[in-house]
Protein backbone atom coordinates (compact mmCIF):
# COMPACT_ATOMS: atom_id res chain seq x y z
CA UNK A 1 -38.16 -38.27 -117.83
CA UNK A 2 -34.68 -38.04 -115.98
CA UNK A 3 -33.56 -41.29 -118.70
CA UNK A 4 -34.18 -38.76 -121.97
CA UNK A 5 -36.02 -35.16 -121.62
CA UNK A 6 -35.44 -34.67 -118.14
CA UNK A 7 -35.36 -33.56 -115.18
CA UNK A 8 -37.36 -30.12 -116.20
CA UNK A 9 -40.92 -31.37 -116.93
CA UNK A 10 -42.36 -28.65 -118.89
CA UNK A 11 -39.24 -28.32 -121.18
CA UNK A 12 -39.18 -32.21 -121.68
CA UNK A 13 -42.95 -32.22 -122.90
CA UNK A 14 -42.37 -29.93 -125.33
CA UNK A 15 -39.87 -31.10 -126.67
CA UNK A 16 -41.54 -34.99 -126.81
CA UNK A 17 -44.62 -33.32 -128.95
CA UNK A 18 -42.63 -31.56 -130.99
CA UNK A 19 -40.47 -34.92 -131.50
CA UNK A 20 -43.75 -36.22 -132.53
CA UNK A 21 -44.39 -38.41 -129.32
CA UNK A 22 -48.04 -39.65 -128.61
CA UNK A 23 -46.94 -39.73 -124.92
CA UNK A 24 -44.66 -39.81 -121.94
CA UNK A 25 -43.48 -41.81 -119.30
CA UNK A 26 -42.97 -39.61 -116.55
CA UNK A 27 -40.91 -41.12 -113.88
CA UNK A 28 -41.17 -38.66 -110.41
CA UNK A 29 -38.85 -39.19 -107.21
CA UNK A 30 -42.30 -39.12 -105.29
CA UNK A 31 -45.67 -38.63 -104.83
CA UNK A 32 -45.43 -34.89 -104.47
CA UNK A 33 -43.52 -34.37 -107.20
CA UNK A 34 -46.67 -34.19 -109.61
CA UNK A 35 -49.15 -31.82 -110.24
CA UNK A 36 -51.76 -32.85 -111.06
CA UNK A 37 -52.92 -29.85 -112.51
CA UNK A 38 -49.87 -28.57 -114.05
CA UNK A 39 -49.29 -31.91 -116.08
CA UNK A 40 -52.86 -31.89 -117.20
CA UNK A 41 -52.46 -28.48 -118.45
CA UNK A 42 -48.89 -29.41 -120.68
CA UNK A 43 -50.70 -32.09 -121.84
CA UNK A 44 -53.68 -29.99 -123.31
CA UNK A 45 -51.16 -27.20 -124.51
CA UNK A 46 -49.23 -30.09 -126.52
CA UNK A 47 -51.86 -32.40 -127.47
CA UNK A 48 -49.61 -35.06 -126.03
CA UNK A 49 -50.92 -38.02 -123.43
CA UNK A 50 -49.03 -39.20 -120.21
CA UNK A 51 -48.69 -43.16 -120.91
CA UNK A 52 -47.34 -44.24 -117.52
CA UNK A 53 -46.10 -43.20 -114.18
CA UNK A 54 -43.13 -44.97 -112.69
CA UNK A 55 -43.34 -46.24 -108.85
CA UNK A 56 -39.22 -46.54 -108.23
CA UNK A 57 -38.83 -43.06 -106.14
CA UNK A 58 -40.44 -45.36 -103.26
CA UNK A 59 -37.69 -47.57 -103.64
CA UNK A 60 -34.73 -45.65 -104.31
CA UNK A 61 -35.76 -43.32 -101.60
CA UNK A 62 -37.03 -45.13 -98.93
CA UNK A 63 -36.22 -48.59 -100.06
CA UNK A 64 -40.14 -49.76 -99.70
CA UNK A 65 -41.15 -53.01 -101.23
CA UNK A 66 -43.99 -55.36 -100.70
CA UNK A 67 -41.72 -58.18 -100.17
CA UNK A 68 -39.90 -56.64 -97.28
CA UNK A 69 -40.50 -59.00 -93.94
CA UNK A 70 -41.30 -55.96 -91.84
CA UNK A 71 -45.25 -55.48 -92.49
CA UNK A 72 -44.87 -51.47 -91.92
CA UNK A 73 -42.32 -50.84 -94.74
CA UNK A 74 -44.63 -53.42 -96.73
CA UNK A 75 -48.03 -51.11 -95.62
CA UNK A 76 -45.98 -47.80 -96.65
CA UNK A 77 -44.96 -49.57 -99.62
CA UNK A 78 -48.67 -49.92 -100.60
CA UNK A 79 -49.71 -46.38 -99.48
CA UNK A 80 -46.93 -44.79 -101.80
CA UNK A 81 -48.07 -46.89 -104.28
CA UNK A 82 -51.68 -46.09 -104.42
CA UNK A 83 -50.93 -42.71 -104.36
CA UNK A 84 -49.02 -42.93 -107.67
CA UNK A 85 -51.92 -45.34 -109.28
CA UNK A 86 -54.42 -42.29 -108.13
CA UNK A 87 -52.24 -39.62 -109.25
CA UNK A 88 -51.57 -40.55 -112.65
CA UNK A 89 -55.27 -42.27 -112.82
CA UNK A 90 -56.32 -39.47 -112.30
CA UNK A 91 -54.67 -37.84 -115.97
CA UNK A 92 -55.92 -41.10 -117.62
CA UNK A 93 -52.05 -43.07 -116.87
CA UNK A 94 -51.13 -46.34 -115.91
CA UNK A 95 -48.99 -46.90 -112.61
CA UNK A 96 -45.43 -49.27 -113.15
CA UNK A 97 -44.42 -51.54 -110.59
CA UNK A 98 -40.67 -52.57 -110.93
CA UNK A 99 -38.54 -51.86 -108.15
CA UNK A 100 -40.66 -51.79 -105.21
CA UNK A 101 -41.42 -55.84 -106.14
CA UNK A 102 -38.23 -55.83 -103.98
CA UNK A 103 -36.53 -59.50 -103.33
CA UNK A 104 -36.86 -62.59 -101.43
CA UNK A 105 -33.51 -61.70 -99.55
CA UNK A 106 -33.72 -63.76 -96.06
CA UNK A 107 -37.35 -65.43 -96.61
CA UNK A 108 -38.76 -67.87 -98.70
CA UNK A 109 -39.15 -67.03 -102.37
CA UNK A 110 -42.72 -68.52 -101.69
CA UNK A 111 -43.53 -65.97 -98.84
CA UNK A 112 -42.12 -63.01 -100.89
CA UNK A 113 -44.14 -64.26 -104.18
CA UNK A 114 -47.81 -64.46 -101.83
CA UNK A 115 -46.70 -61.23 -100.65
CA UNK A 116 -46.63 -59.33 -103.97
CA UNK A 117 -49.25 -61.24 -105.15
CA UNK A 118 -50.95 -59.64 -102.51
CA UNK A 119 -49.73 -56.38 -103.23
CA UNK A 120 -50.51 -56.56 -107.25
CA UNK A 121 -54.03 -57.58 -106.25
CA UNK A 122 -54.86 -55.19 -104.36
CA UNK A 123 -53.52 -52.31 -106.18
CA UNK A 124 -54.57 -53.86 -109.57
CA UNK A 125 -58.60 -53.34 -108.01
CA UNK A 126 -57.42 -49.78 -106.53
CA UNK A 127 -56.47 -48.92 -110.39
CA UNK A 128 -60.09 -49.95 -111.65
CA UNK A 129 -61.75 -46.90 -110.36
CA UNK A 130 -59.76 -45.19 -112.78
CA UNK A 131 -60.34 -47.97 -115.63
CA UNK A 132 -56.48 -48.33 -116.31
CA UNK A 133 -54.48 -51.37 -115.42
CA UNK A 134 -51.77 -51.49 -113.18
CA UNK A 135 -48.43 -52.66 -115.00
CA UNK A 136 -46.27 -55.13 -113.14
CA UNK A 137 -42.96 -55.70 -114.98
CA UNK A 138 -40.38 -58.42 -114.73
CA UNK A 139 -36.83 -57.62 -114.23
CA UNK A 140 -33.74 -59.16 -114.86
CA UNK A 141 -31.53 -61.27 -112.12
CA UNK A 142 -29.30 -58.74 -111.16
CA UNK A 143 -32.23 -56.74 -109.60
CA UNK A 144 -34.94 -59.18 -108.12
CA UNK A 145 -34.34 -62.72 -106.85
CA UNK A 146 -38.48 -63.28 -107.46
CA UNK A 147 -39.49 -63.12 -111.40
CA UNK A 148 -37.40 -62.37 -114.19
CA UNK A 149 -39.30 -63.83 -117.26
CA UNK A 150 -42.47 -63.08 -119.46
CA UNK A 151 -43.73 -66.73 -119.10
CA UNK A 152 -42.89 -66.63 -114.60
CA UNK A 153 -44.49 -63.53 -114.53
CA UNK A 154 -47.46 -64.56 -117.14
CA UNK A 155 -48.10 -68.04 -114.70
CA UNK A 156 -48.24 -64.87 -111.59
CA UNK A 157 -51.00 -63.46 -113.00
CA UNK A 158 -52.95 -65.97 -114.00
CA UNK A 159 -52.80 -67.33 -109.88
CA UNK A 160 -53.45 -63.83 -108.76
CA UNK A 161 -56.63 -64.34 -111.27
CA UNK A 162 -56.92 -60.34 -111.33
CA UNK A 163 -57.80 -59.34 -115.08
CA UNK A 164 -57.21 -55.55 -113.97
CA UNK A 165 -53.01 -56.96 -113.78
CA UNK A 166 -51.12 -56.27 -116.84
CA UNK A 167 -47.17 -56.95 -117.84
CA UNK A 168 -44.82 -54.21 -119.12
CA UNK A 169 -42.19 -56.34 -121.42
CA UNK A 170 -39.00 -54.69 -120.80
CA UNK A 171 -36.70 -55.30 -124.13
CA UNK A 172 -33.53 -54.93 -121.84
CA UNK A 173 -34.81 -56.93 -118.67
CA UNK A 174 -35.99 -59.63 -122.03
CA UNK A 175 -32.29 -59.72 -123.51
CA UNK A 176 -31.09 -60.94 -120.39
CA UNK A 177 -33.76 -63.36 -119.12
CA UNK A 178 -35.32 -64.55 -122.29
CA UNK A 179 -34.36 -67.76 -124.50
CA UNK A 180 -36.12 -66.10 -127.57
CA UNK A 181 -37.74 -62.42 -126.97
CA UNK A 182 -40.80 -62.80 -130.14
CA UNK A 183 -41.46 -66.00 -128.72
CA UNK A 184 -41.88 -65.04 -125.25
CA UNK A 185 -43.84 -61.82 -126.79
CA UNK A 186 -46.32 -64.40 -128.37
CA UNK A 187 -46.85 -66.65 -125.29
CA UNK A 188 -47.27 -63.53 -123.26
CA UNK A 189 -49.79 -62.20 -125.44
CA UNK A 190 -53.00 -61.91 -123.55
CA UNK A 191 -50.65 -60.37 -120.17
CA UNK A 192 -48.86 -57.66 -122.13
CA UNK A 193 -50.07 -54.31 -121.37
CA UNK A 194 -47.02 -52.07 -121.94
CA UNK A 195 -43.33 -52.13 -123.48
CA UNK A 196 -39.91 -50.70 -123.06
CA UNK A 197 -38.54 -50.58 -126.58
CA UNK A 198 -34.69 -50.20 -125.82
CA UNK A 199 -31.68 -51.91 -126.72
CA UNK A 200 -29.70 -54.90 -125.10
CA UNK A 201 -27.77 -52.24 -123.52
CA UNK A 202 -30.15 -49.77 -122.21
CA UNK A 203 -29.44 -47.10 -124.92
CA UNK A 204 -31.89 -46.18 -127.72
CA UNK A 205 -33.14 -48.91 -130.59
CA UNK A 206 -30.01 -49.44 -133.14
CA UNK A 207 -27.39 -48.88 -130.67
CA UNK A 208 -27.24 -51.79 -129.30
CA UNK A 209 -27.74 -56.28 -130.66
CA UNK A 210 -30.96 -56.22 -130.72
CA UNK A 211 -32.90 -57.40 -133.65
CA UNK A 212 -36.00 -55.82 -133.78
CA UNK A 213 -37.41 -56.77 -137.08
CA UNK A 214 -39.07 -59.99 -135.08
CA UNK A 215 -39.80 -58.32 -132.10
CA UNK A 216 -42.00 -55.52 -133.83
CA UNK A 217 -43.22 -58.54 -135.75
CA UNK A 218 -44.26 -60.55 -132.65
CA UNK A 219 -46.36 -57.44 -131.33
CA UNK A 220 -47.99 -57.03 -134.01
CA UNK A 221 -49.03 -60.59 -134.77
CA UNK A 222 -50.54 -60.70 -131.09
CA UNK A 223 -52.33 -57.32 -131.92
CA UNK A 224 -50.24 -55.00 -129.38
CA UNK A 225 -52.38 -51.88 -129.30
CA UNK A 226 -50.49 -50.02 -126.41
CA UNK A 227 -47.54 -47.89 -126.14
CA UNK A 228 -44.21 -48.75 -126.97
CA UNK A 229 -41.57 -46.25 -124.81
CA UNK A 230 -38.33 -44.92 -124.33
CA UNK A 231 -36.51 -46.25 -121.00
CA UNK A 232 -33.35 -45.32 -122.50
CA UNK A 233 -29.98 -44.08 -121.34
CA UNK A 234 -29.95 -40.69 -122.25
CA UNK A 235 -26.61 -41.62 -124.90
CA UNK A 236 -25.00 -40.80 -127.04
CA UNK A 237 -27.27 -37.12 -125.68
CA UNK A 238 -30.52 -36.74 -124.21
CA UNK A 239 -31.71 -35.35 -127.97
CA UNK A 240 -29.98 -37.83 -129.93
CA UNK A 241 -31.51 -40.28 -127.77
CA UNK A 242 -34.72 -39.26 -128.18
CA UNK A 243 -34.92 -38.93 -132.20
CA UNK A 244 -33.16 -42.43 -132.26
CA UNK A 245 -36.18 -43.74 -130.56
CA UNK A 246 -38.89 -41.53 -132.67
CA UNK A 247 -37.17 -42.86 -135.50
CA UNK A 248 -37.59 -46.72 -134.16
CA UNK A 249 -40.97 -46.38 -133.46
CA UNK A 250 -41.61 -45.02 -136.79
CA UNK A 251 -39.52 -47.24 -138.72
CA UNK A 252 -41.57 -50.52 -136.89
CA UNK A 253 -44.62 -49.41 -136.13
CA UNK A 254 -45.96 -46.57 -138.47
């Protein structure tokens, strides 16, 4: 919400239905932040879904990971994070985990990797009472020394062996990292759970390089049933912003 049709929640899910969005992506600066009840009541009065919650206030906030070498940051880390996974279970969401992956820093890459392996398995089985998945998602170098690409992150999950563990493919985090985005979409194909549809710049679909023809292509030839979402830059305005990205998601997938 604070990238596009934020920060006042009722007024930004009003004006996502009346847009014509299925959903939102709601991402709070903590746990306390949503109501529960308030949220499920917008959502009723405009027959809109929430798709996701994002997990980043714990980071930016506190600067909790589950890579951090201090096991108490690394137990809050999990605490704040099952909160989220319950909250937004709770109105039939999935929980993101970017950020709070945190970063190797000082330690072994292969201490920090068993360590959110740890932390994806576990919260991954905390997220099946609620039948959702939890979404890990890969980001790009500048922001995690650990895993940066569909295929690292695809080879994570299949040694964490937790079915319950999905991947949220990033377009922007993918222009970076990625030799060849459809391709990576493809080979990805039974991990993807979620994507960010945004430009090689972080602003809405057509204002950046990205081709998109082949990328809407590549999710569709997999089968891609879930959302596709807005983690946009709220340019060239939050409204203009938001109809570009209607507009994409018509345009490729309707």
């Amino acid at each position: 919400m604070p990238f596009v049709l934020g920060p006042d929640l009722e007024q930004g899910v009003a004006q996502a239905a009346e847009m014509g969005y299925d959903a939102f992506e709601l991402f709070p600066p903590s746990r306390e932040a949503i109501e529960i009840a308030k949220i499920r009541e917008l959502c009723i009065t405009h027959a809109i879904e929430i798709s996701t919650v994002g997990t980043g206030g714990g980071w930016v906030a506190d600067k909790l990971s589950f890579t951090d070498p201090d096991a108490g940051i690394r137990g809050r880390a999990i605490e704040y994070a099952r909160s989220l996974v319950a909250a937004v279970g709770d109105l039939g969401g999935m929980a993101i985990i970017g950020s709070m992956q945190g970063r190797a820093g000082e330690q072994s890459r292969e201490e920090a990797i068993a360590r959110l392996s740890d932390a994806l398995n576990e919260l991954g089985e905390y997220a099946r009472k609620w039948e959702q998945p939890l979404l890990y998602e890969p980001l790009n170098r500048y922001e995690t020394d650990l895993i940066s690409t569909l295929g690292e992150a695809g080879q994570l999950l299949d040694t964490i062996g937790n079915s319950n563990v999905k991947l949220l493919a990033d377009l922007f985090h993918m222009n970076i990292e990625e030799v060849d985005v459809p391709n990576a979409i493809r080979a990805a194909a039974n991990h993807i759970g979620h994507v960010h549809f945004v430009d090689s710049n972080r602003w809405p679909a057509g204002f950046g390089h990205t081709r998109f023809a082949p990328i809407a292509g590549a999710l569709k030839e997999i089968g891609y049933e879930g959302y596709v979402a807005m983690e946009v830059f709220p340019l060239p305005t939050q409204k203009e912003a938001a109809h570009a990205s209607i507009n994409a998601f018509k345009k490729w997938f309707r």
